[in-house]
Structures are given as C-alpha cells and as structure tokens.
Protein backbone atom coordinates (compact mmCIF):
# COMPACT_ATOMS: atom_id res chain seq x y z
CA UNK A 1 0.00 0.00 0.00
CA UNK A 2 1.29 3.43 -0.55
CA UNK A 3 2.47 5.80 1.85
CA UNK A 4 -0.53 8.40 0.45
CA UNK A 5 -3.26 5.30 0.39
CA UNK A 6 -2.16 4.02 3.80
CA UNK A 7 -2.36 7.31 5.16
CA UNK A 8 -5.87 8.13 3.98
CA UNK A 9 -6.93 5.01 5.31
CA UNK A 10 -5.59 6.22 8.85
CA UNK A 11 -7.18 9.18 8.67
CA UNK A 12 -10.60 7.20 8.29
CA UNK A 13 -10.39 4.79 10.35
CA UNK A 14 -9.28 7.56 13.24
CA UNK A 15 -11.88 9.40 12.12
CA UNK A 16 -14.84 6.43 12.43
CA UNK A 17 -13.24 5.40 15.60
CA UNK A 18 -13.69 9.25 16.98
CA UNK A 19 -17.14 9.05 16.21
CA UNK A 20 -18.78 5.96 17.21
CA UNK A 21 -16.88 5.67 20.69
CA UNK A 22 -19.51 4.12 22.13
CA UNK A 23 -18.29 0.70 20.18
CA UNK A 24 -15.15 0.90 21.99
CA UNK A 25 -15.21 2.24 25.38
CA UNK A 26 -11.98 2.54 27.62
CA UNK A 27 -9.80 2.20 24.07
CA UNK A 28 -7.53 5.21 22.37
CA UNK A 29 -6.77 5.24 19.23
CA UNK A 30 -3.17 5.50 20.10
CA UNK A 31 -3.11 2.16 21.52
CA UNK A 32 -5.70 1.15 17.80
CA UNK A 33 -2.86 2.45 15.74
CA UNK A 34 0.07 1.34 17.57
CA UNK A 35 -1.59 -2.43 16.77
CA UNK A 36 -1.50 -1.68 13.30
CA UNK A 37 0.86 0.60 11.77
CA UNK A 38 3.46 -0.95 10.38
CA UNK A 39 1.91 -4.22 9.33
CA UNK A 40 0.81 -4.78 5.57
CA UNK A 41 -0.94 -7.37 6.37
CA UNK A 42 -3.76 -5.84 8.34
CA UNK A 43 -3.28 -2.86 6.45
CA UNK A 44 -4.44 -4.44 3.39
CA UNK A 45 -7.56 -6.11 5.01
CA UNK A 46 -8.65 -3.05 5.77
CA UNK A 47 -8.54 -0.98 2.93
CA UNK A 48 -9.92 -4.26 1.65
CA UNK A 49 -12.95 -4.10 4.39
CA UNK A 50 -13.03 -0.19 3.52
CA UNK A 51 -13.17 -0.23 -0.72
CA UNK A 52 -15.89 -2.91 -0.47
CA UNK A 53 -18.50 -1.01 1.49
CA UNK A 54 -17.80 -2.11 4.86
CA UNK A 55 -16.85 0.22 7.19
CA UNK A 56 -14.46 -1.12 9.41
CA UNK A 57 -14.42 0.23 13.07
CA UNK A 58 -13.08 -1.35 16.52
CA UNK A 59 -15.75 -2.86 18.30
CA UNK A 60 -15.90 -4.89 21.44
CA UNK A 61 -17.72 -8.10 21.30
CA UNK A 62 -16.77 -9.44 24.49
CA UNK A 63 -13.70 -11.06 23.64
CA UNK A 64 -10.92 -11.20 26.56
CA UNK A 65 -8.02 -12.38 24.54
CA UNK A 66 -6.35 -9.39 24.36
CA UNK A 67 -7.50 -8.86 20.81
CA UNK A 68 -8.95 -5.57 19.15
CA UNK A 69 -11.50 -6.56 16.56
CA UNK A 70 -12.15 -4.30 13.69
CA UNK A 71 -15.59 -5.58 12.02
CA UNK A 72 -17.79 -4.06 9.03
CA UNK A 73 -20.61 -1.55 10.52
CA UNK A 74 -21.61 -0.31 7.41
CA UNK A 75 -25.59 0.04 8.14
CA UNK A 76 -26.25 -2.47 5.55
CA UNK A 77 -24.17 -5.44 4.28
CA UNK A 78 -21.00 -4.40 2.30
CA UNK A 79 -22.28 -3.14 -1.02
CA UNK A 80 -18.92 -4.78 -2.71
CA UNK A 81 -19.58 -8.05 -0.76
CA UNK A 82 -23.02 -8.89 -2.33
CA UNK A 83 -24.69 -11.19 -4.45
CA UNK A 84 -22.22 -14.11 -3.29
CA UNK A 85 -23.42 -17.46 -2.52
CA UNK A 86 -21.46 -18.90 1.06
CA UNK A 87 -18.64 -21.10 0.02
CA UNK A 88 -16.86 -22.86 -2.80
CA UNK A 89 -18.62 -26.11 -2.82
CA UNK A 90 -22.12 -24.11 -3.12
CA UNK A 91 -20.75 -22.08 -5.93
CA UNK A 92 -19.58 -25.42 -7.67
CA UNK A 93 -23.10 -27.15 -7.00
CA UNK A 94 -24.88 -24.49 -8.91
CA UNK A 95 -25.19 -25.70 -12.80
CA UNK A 96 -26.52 -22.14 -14.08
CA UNK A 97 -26.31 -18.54 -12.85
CA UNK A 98 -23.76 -18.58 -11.10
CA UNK A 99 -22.49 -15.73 -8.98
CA UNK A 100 -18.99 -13.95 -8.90
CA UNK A 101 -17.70 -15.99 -5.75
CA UNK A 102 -18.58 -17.39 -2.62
CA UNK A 103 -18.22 -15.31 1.41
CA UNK A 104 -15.86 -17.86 2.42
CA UNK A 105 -13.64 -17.64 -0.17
CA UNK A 106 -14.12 -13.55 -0.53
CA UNK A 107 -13.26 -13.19 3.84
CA UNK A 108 -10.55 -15.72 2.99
CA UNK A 109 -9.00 -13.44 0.00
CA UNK A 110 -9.28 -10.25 2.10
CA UNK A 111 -7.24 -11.80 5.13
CA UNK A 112 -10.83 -11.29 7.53
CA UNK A 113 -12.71 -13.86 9.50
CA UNK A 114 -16.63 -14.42 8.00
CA UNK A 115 -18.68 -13.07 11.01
CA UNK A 116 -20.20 -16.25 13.50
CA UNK A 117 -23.59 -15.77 15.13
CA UNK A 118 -22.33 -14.95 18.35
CA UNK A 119 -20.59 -11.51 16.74
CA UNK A 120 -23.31 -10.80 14.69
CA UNK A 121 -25.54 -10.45 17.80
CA UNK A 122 -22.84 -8.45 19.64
CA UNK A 123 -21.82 -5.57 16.26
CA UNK A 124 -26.16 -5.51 16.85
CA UNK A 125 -25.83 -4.35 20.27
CA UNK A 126 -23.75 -1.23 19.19
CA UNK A 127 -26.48 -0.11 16.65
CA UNK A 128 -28.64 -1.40 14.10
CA UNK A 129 -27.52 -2.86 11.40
CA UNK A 130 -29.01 -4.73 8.37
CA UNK A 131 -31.89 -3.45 8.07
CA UNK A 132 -32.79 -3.42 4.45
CA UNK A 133 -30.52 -6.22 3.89
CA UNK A 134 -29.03 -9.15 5.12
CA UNK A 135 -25.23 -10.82 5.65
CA UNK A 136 -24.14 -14.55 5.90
CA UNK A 137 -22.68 -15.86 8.78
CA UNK A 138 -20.11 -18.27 9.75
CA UNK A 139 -22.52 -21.74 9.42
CA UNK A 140 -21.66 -24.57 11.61
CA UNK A 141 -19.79 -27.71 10.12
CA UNK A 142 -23.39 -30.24 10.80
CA UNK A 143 -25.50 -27.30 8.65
CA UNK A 144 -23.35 -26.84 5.90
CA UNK A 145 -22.70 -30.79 5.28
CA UNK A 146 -26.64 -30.45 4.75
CA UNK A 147 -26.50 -28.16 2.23
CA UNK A 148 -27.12 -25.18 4.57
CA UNK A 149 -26.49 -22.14 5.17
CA UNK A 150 -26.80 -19.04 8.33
CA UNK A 151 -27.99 -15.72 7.30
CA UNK A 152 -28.74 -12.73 9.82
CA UNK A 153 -30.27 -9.46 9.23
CA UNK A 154 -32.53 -7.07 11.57
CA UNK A 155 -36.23 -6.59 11.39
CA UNK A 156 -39.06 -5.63 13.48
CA UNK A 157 -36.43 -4.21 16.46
CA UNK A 158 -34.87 -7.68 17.00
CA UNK A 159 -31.99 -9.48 15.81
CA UNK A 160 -33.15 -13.12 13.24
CA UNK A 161 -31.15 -16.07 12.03
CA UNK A 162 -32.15 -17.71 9.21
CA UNK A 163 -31.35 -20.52 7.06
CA UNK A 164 -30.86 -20.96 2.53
CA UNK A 165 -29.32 -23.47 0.41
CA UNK A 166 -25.86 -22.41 0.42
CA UNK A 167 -25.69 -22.21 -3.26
CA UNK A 168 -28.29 -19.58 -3.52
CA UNK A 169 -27.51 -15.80 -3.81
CA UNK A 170 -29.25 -12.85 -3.78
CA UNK A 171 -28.58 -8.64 -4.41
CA UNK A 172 -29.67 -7.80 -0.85
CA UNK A 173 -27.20 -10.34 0.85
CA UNK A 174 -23.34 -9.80 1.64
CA UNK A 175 -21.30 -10.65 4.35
CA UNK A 176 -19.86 -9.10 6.86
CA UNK A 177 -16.36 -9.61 8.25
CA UNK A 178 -14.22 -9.33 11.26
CA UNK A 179 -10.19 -8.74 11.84
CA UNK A 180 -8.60 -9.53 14.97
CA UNK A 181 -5.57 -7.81 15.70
C-alpha cells in the first residue's frame, strides 16, 4: 500500500473510531494504531474491508483475549460483498447462474474472519444494522454438510437467524467480516 493510500486510510479509520466511541469504550486510538501501523498485512484487510462497502471500526464483542477486533458496521451489508453465494462447494453445486464468488472464499482473499452468530448479535448491540438487507454468517460444520447455510439481518427491532441453500444468492445479501488484531 502506498504511503498516500495508507495514510488516507488512517485518517478514516481515526476518524470512524472518533465518532462511534460508544463501540469501543476505555480504548484510544493511540493504543488502535500502535496495533497496526506498520503491518501490511492488516493494512491491506482493511482498505480491503473499507473499498468494499464495509466500514471497518473497533468494536468490542466481548472477547478477553487481548484482541482488538475491527468488524464491518456499514448500516447495511457491504455493497462490494453482495450477491455471493457462502462457500466454494455451493458455488460449484450451482449448474446455471452462477455468482462472482462465494463469502468464504471472498473473507478468505481479504485476510478477515466471516462473522459467526455470536458476533453478529454483539456488532447488533452497538447499533442497528441490516436493516434493508441481510449478511451470511459463519454456518456450523453439521449445517453446511446439509447443504445449509446461516444468514442474519434485523427486522421488526430484534436481531433473526435464518437458514438458505448455500448455493443460492441474492442482491440484498453480503457478508460481513471481522479482523482480529
């Protein structure tokens, strides 16, 4: 990444992070930055999380590893993360119309974790999210050798999980991600 890119991205992310403290209470950016400057890696997954629509900002899901987790609070799923059905075998099920990729494979590419249930409920607790669309989740090993497939999205004031052939895909429906650092 350039030095003009990387810096812009800074600037961004500082600036998100300034504004939605209440996502990351008791953190400074100072310590934010300190965790990432300097390493390509992360810097690239999110510019990666940034140019597709997703917003990266720190949040705290109640993780005490030690970790800071940037995830994608873009209001709805990633714009550049849509239409996508959830991992390689689905995509290589489907005879006809297929899509441009899979979510696995797409989180995978971008360095980022696919988003599990359990997060997905916590990013909710920091605002609402999803409400016009929806985002695939990280699907548990039993589901997926079914065929299946998690979805979440927000309607109605409360939080839903839902289930879809893994192969299908639709315009409304991303993914959102998550980078532990």
């Amino acid at each position: 990444m350039k030095t003009k890119e990387r810096d812009e991205l800074l600037r961004i992310l500082k600036e998100r992070f300034d504004n939605y403290t209440h996502r990351h209470p008791h953190l400074s950016w100072a310590e934010i930055e300190s965790r990432i400057e300097g390493r390509a890696d992360v810097l690239r997954s999110l510019h990666l999380m940034e140019t597709t629509g997703g917003e990266p900002d720190v949040v705290v899901l109640g993780s005490e590893d030690g970790l800071i987790t940037f995830c994608d609070c873009s209001k709805e799923s990633p714009i550049g993360r849509r239409s996508l059905c959830y991992d390689r075998a689905a995509l290589d099920e489907r005879k006809a119309n297929k899509p441009k990729g899979s979510a696995v494979e797409a989180a995978a590419d971008m360095g980022i974790e696919l988003m599990g249930e359990q997060h997905y409920r916590a990013l909710q607790s920091s605002g609402e999210f999803d409400v016009k669309t929806s985002s695939w989740v990280l699907t548990p090993a039993d589901i997926r050798t079914l065929g299946g497939a998690l979805f979440c999205d927000r309607r109605y004031g409360a939080v839903f999980i839902y289930h879809n052939g893994a192969q299908s895909y639709y315009a409304a429906r991303g993914f959102r991600g998550l980078l532990r650092v």
